[in-house]
N, C-alpha and C. Protein backbone atom coordinates (compact mmCIF):
# COMPACT_ATOMS: atom_id res chain seq x y z
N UNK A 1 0.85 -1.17 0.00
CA UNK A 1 0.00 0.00 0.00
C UNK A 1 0.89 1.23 0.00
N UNK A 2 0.34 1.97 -0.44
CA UNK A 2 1.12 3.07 -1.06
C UNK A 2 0.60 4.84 0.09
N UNK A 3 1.85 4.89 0.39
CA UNK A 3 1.12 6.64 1.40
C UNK A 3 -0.66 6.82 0.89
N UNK A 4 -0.71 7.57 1.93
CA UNK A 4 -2.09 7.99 2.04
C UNK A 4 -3.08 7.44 1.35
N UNK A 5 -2.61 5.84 1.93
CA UNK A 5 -3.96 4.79 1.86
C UNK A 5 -4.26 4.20 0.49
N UNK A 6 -3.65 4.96 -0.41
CA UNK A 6 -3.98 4.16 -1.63
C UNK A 6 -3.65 2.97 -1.96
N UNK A 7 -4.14 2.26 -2.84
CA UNK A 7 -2.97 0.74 -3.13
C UNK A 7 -2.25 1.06 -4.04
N UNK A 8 -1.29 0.52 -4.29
CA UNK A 8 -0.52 0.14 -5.44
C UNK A 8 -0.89 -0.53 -6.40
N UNK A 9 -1.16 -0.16 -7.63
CA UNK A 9 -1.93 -1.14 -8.90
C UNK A 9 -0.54 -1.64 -9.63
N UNK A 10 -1.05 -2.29 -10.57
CA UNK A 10 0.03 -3.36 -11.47
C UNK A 10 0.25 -2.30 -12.77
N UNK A 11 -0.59 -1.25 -12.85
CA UNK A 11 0.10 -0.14 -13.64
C UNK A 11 1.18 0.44 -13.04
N UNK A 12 0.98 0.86 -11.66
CA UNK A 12 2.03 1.76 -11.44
C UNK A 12 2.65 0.86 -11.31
N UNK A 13 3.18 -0.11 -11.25
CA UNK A 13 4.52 -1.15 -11.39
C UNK A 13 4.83 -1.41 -12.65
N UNK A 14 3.95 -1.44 -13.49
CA UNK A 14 4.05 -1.39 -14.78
C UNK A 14 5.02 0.19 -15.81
N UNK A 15 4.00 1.17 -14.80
CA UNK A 15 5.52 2.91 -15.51
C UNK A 15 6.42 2.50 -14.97
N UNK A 16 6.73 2.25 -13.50
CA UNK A 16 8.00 2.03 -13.08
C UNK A 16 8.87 1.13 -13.82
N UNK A 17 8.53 -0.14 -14.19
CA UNK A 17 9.53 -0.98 -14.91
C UNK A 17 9.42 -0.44 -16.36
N UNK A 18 8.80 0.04 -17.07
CA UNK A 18 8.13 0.06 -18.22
C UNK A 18 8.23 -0.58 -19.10
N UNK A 19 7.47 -1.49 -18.44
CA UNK A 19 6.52 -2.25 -19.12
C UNK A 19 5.32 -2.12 -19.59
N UNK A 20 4.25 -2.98 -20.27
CA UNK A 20 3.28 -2.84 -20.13
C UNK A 20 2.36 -3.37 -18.68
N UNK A 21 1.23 -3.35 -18.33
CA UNK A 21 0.81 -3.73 -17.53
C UNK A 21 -0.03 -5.18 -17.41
N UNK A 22 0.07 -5.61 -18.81
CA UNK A 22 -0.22 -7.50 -18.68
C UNK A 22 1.35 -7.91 -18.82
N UNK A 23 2.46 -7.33 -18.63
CA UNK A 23 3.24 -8.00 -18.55
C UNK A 23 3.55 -8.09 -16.56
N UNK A 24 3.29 -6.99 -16.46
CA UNK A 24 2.97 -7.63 -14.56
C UNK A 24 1.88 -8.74 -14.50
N UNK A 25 0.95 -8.26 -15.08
CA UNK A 25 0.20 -9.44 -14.57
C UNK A 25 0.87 -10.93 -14.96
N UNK A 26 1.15 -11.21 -15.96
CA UNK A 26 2.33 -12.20 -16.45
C UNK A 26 3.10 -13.16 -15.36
N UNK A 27 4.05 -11.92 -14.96
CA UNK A 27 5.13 -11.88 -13.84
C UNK A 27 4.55 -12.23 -12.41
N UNK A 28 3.47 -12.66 -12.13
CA UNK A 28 2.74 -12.45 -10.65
C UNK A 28 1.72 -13.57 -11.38
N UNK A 29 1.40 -14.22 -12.61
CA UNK A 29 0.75 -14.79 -12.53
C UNK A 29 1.50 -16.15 -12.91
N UNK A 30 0.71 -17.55 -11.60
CA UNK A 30 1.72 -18.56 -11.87
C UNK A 30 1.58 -19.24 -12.70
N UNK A 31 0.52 -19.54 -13.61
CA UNK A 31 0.60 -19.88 -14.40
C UNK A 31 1.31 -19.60 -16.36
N UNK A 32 1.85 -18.19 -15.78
CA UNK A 32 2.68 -17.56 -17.12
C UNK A 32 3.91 -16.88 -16.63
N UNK A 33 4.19 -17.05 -15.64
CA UNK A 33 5.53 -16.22 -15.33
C UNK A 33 6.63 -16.61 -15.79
N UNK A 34 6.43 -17.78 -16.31
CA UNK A 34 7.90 -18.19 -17.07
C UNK A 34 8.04 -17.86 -18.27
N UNK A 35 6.46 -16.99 -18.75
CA UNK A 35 6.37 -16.77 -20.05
C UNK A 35 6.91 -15.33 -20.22
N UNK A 36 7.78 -15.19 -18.98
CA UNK A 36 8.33 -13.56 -19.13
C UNK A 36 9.77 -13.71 -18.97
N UNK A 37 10.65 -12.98 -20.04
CA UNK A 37 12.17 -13.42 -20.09
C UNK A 37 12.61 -12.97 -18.74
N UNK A 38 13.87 -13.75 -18.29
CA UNK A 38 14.44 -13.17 -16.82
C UNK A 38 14.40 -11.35 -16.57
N UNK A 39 15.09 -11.07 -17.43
CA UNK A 39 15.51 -9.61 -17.48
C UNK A 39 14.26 -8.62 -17.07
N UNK A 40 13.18 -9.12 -18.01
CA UNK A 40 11.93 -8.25 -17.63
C UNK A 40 11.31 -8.98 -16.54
N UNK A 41 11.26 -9.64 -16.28
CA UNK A 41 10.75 -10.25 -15.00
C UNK A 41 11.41 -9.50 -13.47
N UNK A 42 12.58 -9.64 -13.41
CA UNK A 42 12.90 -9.21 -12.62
C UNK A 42 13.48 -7.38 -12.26
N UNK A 43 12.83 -6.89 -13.64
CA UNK A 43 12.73 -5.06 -13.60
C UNK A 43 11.22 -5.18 -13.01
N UNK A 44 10.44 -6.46 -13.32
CA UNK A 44 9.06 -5.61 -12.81
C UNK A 44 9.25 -6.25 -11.17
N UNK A 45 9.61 -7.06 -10.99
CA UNK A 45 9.83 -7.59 -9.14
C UNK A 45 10.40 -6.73 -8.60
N UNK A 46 11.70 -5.85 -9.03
CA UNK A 46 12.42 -4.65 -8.73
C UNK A 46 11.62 -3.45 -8.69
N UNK A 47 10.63 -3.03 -9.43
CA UNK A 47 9.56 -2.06 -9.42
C UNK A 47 9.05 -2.40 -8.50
N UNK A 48 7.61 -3.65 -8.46
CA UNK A 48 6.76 -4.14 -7.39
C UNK A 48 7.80 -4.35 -5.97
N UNK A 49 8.68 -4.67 -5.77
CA UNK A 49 9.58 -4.51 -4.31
C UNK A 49 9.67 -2.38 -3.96
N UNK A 50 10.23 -1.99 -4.96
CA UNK A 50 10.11 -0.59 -4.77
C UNK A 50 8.88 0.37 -4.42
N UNK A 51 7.73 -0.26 -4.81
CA UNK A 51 6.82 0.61 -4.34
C UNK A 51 5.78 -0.12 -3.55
N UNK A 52 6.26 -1.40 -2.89
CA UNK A 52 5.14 -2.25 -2.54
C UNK A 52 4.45 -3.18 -2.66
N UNK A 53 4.64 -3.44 -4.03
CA UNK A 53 3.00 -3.59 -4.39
C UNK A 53 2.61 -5.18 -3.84
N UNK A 54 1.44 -5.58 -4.14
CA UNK A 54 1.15 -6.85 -3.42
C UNK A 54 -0.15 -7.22 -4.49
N UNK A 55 0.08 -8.00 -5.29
CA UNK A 55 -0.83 -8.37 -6.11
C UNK A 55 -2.50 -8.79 -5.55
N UNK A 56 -3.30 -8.19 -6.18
CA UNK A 56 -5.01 -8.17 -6.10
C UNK A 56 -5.36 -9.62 -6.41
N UNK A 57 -5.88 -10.65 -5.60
CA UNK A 57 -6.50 -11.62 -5.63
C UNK A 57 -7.60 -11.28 -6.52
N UNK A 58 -8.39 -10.35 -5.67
CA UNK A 58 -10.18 -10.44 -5.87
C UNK A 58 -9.99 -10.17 -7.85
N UNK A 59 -9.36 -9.29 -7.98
CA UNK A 59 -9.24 -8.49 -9.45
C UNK A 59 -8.46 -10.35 -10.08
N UNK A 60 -7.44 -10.60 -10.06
CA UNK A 60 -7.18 -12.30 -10.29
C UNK A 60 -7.68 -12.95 -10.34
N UNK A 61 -8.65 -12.81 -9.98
CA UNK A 61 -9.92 -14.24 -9.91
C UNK A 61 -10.92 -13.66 -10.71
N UNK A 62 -10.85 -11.89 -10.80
CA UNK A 62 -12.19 -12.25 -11.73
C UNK A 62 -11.72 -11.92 -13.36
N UNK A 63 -10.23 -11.60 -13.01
CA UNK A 63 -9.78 -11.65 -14.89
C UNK A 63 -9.74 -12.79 -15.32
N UNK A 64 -8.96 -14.27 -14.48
CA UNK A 64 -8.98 -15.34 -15.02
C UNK A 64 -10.07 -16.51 -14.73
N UNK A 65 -11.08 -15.66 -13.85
CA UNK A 65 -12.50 -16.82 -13.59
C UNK A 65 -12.09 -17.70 -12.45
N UNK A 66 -10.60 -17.64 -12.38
CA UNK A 66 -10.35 -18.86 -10.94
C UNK A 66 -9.89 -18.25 -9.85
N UNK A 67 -10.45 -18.76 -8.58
CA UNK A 67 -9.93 -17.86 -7.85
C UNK A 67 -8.93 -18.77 -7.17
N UNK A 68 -8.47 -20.15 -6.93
CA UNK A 68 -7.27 -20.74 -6.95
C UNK A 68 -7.24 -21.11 -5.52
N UNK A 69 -8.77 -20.88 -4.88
CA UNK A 69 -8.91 -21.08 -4.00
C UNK A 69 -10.31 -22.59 -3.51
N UNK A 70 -9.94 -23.70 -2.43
CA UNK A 70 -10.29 -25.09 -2.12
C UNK A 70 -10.97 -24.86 -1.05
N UNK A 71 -12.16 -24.96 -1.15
CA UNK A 71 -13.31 -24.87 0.20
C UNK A 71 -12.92 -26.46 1.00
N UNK A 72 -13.17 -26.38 2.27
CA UNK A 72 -12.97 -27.74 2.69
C UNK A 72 -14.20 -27.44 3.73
N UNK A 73 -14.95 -28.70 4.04
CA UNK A 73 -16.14 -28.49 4.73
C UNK A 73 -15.64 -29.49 5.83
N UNK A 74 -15.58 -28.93 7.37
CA UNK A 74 -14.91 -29.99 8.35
C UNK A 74 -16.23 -30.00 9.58
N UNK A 75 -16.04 -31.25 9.92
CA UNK A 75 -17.63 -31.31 10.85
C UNK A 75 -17.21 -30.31 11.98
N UNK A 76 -18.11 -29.58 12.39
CA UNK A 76 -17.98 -28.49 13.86
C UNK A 76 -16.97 -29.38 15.25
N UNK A 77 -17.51 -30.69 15.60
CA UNK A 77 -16.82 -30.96 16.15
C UNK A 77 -15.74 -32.26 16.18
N UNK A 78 -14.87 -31.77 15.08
CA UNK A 78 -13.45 -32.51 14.28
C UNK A 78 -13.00 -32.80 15.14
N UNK A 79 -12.44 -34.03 14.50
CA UNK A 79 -11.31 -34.69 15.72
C UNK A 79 -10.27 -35.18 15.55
N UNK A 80 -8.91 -35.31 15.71
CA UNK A 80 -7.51 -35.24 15.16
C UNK A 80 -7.14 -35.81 13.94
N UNK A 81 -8.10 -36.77 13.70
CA UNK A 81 -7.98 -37.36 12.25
C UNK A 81 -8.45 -36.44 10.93
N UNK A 82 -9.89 -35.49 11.59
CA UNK A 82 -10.25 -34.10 10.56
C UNK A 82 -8.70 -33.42 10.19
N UNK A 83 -8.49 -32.78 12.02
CA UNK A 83 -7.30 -32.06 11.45
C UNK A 83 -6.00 -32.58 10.82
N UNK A 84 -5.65 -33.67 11.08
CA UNK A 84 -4.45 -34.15 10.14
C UNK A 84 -5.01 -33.86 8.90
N UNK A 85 -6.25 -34.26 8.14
CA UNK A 85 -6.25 -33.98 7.06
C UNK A 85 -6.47 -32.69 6.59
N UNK A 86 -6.65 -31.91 7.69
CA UNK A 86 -7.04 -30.81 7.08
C UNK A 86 -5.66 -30.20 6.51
N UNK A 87 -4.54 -30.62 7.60
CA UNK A 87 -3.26 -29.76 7.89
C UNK A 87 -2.30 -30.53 6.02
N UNK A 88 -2.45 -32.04 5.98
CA UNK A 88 -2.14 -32.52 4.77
C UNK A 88 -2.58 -31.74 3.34
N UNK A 89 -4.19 -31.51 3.49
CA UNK A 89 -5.06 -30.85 2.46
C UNK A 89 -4.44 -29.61 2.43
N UNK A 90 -3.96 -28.99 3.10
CA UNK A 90 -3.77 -27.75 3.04
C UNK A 90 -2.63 -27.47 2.59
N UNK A 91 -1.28 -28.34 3.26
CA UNK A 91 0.24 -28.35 2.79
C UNK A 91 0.16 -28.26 1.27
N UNK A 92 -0.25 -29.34 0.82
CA UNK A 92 -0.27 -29.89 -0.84
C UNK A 92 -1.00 -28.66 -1.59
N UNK A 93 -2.26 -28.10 -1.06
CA UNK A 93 -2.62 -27.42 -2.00
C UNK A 93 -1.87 -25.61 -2.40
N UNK A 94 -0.92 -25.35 -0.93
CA UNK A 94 -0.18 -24.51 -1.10
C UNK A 94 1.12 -25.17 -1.81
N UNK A 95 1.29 -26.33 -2.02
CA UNK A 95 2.43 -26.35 -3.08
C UNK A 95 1.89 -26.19 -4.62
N UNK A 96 0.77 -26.15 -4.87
CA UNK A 96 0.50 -25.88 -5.91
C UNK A 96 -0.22 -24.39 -6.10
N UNK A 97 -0.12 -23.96 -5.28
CA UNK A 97 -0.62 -21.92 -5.31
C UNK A 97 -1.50 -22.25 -5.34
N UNK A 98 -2.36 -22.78 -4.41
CA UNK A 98 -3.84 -23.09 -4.01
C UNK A 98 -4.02 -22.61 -2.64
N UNK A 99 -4.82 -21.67 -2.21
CA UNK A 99 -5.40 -21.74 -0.81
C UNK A 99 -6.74 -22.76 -0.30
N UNK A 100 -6.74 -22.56 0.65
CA UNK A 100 -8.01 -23.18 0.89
C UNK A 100 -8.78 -22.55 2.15
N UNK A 101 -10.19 -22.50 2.34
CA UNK A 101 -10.96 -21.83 3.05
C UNK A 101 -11.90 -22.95 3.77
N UNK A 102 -11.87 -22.82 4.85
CA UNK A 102 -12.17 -24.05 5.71
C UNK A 102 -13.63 -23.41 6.36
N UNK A 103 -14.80 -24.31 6.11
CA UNK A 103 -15.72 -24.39 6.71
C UNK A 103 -16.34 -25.41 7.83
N UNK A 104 -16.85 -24.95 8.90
CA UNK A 104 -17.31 -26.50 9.74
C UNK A 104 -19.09 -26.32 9.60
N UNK A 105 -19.17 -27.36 10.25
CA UNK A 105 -20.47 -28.14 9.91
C UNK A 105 -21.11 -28.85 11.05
N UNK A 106 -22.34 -27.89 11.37
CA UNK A 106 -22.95 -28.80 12.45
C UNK A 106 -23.82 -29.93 11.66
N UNK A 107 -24.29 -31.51 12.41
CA UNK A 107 -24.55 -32.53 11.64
C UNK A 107 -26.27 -32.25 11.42
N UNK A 108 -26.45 -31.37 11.78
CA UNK A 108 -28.05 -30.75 11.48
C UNK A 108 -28.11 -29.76 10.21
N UNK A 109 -26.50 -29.42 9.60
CA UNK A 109 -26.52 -28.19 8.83
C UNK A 109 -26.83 -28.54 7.51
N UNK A 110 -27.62 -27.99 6.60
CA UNK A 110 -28.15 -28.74 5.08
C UNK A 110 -26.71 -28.64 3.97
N UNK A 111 -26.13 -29.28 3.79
CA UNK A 111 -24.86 -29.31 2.64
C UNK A 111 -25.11 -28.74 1.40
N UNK A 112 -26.28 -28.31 1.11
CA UNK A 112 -26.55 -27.78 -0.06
C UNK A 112 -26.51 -26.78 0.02
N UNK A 113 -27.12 -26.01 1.63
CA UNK A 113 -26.46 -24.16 1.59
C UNK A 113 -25.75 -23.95 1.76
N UNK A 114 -24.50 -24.76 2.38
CA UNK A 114 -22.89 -24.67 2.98
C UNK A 114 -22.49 -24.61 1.19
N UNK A 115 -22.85 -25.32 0.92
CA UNK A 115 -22.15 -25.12 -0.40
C UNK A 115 -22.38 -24.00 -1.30
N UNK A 116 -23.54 -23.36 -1.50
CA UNK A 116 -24.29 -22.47 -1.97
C UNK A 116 -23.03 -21.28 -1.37
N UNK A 117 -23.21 -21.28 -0.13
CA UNK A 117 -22.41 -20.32 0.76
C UNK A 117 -20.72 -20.62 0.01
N UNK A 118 -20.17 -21.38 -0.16
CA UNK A 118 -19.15 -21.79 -0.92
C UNK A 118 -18.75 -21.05 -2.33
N UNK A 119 -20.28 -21.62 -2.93
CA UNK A 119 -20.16 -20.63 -4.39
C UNK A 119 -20.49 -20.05 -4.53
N UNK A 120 -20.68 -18.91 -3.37
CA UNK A 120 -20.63 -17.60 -3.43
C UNK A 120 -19.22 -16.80 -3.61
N UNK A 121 -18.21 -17.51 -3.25
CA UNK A 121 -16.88 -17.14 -3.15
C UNK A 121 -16.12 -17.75 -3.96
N UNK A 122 -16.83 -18.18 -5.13
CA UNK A 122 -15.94 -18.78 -6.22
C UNK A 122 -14.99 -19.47 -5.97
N UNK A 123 -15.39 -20.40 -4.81
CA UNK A 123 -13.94 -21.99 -4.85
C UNK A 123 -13.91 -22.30 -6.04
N UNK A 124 -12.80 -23.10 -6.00
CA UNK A 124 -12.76 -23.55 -7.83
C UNK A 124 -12.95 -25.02 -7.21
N UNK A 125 -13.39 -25.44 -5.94
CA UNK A 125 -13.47 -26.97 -5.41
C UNK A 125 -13.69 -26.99 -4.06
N UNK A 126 -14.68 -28.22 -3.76
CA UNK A 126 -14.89 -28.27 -2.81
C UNK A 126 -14.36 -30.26 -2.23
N UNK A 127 -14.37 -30.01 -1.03
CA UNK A 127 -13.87 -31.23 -0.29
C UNK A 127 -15.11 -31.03 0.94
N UNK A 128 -15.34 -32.40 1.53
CA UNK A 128 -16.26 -32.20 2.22
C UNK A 128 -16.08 -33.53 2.99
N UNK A 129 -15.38 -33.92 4.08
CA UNK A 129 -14.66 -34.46 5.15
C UNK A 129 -16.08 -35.16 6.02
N UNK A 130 -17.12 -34.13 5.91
CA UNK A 130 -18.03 -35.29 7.34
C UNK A 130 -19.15 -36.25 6.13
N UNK A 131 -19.53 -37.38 6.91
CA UNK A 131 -19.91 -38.50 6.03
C UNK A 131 -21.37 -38.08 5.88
N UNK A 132 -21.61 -37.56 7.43
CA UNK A 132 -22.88 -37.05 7.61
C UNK A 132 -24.24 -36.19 6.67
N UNK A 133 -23.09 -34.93 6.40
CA UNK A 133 -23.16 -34.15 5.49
C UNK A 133 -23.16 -34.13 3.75
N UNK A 134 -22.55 -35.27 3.78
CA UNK A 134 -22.62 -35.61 2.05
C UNK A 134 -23.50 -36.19 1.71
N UNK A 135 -24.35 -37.04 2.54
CA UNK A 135 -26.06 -38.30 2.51
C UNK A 135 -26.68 -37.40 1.66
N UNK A 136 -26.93 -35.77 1.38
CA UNK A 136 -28.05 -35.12 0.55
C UNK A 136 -27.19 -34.32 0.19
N UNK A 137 -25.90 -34.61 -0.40
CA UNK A 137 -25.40 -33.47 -1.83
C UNK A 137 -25.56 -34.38 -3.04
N UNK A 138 -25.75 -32.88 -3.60
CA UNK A 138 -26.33 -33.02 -5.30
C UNK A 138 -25.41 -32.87 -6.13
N UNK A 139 -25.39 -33.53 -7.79
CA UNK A 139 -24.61 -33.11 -8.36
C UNK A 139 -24.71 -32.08 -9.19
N UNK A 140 -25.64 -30.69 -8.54
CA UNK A 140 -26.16 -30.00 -9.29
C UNK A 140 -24.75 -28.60 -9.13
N UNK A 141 -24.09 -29.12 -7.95
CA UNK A 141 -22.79 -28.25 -7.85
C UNK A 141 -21.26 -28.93 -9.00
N UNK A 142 -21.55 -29.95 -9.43
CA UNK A 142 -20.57 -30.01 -10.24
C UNK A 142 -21.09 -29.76 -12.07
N UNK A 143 -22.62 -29.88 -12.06
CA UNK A 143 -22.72 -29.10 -13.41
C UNK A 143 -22.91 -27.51 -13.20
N UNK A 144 -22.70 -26.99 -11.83
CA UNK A 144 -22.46 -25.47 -12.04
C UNK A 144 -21.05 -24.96 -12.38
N UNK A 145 -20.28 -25.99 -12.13
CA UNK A 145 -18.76 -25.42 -12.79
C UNK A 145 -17.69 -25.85 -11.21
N UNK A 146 -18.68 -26.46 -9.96
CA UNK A 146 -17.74 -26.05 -9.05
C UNK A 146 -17.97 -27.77 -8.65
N UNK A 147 -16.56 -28.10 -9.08
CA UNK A 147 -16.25 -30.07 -8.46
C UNK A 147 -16.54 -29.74 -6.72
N UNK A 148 -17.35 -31.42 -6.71
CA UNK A 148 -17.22 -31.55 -5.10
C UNK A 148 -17.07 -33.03 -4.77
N UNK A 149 -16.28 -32.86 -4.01
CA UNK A 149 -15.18 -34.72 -3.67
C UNK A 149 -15.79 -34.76 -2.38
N UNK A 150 -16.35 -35.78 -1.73
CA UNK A 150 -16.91 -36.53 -0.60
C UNK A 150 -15.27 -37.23 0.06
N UNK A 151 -14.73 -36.67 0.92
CA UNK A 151 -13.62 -37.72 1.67
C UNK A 151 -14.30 -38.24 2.58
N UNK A 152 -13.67 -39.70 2.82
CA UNK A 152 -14.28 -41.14 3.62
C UNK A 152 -15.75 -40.81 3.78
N UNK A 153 -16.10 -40.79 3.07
CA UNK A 153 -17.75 -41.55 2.64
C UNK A 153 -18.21 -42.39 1.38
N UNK A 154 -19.00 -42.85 2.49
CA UNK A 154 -19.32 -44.39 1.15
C UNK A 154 -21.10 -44.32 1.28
N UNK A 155 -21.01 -43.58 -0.36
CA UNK A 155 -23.07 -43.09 -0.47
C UNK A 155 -22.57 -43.43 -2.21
N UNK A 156 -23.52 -44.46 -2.04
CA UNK A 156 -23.31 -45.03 -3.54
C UNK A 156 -23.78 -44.11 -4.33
N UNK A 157 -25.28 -43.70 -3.89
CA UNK A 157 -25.82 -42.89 -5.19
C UNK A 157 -25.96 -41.86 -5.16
N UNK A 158 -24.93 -40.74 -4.62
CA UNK A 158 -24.08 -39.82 -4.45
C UNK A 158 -23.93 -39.27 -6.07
N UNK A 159 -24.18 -38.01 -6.51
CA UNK A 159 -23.99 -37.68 -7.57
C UNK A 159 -22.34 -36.84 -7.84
N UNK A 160 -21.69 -37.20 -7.20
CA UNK A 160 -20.39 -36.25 -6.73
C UNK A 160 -19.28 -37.41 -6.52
N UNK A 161 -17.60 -36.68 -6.72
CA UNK A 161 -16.97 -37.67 -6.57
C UNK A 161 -16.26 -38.37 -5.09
N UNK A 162 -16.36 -39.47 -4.57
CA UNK A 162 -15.38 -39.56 -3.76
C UNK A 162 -14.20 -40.43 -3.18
N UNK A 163 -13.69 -39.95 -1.99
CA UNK A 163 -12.35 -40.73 -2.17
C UNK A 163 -12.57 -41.40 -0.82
N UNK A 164 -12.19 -42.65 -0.40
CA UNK A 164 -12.17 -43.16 0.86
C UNK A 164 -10.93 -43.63 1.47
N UNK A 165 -10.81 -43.20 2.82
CA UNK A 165 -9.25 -43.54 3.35
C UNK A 165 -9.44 -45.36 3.68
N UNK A 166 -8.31 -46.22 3.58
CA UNK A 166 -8.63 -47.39 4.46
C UNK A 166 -8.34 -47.96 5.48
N UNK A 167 -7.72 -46.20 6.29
CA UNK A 167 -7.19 -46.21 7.68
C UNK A 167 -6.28 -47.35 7.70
């Protein structure tokens, strides 16, 4: 952020290196940053270090539609086996520039508005950990564009995909 509250945009990193300003986005985006030669890559990291800057998620997600971010639905009252996986789910998906946004779940709560509530925030995926909770999901969330994986549950006619541990 830049004095008196303003932010720093990927233009003004863009005059500073001069460049254009999809070549920051380029440089900051992981899926093309290699598509920027060293030299200019690192005048615009030298700019963006000089004035700050800190690249815009919300604006990222809605130029490229993904927001690169993994809803995980964990029952309200998890128990060390939730969190190992949560802490696993989470390692892996930051090795791939994935966050993830963790929701819990009382076993009275309907999975269809948790999810609703989900794609409101444009996950690009959902995981959904209690067994409880998956008995009435639809697969009306994976023809909206947003996958949803059932971990350790076994519901045959489950319209969604899932995976089961065999402890």
């Amino acid at each position: 952020m830049a004095t008196g509250g303003k932010f720093v945009t990927a233009t003004d990193v863009a005059n500073r290196a001069g460049v254009s300003q999809s070549t920051v986005s380029r440089v900051f985006n992981p899926d093309s940053r290699l598509l920027v030669r060293d030299k200019t890559r690192k005048k615009v990291l030298e700019a963006a270090e000089e004035l700050g800057y800190v690249p815009n998620a919300i604006a990222q997600t809605m130029a490229s539609g993904r927001s690169r971010i993994i809803g995980i639905v964990v029952p309200s009252n998890y128990n060390i086996f939730h969190y190992h996986i949560l802490q696993i789910l989470t390692n892996v998906f930051q090795m791939y520039d994935l966050r993830t946004m963790v929701f819990t779940s009382a076993p009275t709560d309907n999975i269809n508005d948790l999810l609703q509530n989900l794609y409101q925030y444009q996950v690009d995926g959902v995981i959904v950990t209690s067994a409880v909770l998956g008995q009435n999901v639809t697969g009306s969330w994976t023809r909206k564009g947003m996958p949803v994986i059932l971990f350790n549950s076994d519901l045959p006619d489950a319209e969604v995909s899932m995976v089961q541990s065999n402890h």
